[in-house]
Protein backbone atom coordinates (compact mmCIF):
# COMPACT_ATOMS: atom_id res chain seq x y z
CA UNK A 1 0.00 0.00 0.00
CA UNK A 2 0.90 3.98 -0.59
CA UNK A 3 1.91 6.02 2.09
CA UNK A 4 -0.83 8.48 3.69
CA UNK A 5 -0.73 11.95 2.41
CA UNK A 6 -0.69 14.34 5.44
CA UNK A 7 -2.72 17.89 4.84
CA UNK A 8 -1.79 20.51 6.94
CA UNK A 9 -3.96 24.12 7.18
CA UNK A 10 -2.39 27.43 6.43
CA UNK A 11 -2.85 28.39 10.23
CA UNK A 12 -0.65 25.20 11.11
CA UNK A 13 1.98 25.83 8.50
CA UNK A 14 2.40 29.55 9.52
CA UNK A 15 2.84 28.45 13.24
CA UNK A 16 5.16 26.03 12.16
CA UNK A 17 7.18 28.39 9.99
CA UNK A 18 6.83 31.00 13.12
CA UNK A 19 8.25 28.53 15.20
CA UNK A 20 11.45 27.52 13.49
CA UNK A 21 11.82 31.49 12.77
CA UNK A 22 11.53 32.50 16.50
CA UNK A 23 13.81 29.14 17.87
CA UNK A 24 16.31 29.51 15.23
CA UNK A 25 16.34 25.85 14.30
CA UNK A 26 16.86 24.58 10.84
CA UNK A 27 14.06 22.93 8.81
CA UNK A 28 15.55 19.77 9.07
CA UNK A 29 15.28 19.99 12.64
CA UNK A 30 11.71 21.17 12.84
CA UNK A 31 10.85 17.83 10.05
CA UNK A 32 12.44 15.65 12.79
CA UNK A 33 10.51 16.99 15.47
CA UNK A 34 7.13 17.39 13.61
CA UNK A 35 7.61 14.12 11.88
CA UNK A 36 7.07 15.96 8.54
CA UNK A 37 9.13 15.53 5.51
CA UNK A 38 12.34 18.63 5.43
CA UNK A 39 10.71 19.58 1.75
CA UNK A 40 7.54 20.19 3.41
CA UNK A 41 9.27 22.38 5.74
CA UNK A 42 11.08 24.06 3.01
CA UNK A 43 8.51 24.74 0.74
CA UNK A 44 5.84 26.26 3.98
CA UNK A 45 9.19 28.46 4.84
CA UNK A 46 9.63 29.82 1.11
CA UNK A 47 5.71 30.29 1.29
CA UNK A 48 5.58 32.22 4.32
CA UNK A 49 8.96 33.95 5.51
CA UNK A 50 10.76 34.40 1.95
CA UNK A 51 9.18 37.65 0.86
CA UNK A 52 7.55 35.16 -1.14
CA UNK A 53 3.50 36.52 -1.50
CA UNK A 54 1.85 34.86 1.16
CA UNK A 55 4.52 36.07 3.46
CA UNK A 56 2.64 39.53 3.91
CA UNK A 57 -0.84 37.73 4.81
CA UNK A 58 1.58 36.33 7.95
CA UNK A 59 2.26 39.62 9.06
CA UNK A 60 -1.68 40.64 7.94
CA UNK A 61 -2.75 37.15 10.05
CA UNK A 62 -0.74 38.62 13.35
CA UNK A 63 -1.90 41.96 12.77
CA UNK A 64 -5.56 40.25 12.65
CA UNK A 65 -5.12 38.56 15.68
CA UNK A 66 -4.10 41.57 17.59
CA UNK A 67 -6.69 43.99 16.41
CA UNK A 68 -9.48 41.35 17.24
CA UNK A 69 -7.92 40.98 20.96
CA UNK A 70 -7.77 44.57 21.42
CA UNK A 71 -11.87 44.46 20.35
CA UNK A 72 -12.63 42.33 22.82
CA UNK A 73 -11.09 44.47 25.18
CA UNK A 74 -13.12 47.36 23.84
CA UNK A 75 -16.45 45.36 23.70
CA UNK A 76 -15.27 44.58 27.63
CA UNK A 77 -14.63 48.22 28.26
CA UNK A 78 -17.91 49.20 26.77
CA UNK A 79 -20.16 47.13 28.75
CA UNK A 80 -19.14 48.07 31.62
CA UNK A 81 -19.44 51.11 31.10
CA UNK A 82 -22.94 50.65 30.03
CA UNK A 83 -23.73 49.02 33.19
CA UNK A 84 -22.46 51.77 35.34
CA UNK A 85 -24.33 54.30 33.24
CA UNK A 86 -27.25 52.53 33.98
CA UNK A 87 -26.38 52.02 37.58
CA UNK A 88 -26.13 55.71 38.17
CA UNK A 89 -28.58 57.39 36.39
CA UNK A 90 -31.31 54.74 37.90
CA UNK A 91 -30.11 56.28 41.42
CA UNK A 92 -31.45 59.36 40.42
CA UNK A 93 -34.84 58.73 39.54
């Protein structure tokens, strides 16, 4: 029989390519680890670091990620504020 085909998602490659970026290790050390074939490694690291085009929707993705925390902290912000607006101005009634 043929070997399985493994499919990874964009989010896992990007973490993946992240990861060997931040550690400083070399793809051949990040296919041991993952138990993924070095070319795959290559090829996600060309795909997302290299300047190559999808590198800038890596730097859009983390961008993404912190403008939606930072609206959740708004959205937090917000209702509490709307609850103590309504706390004091039922006092006053």
């Amino acid at each position: 029989m043929g070997d399985i085909r493994q499919h990874f998602d964009n989010e896992f490659k990007r973490q993946t390519v992240k990861h060997m970026l931040e550690t400083g290790k070399s793809p051949s050390e990040v296919s041991k680890e993952l138990d993924i074939p070095v070319s795959s490694i290559r090829a996600w690291k060309k795909q997302f670091a290299d300047g190559g085009e999808k590198s800038q929707l890596f730097v859009d993705y983390e961008r993404l990620q912190n403008l939606e925390a930072q609206n959740r902290e708004l959205q937090e912000e917000l209702e509490i504020l709307k609850k103590a607006m309504h706390f004091f101005t039922k006092d006053r009634k």
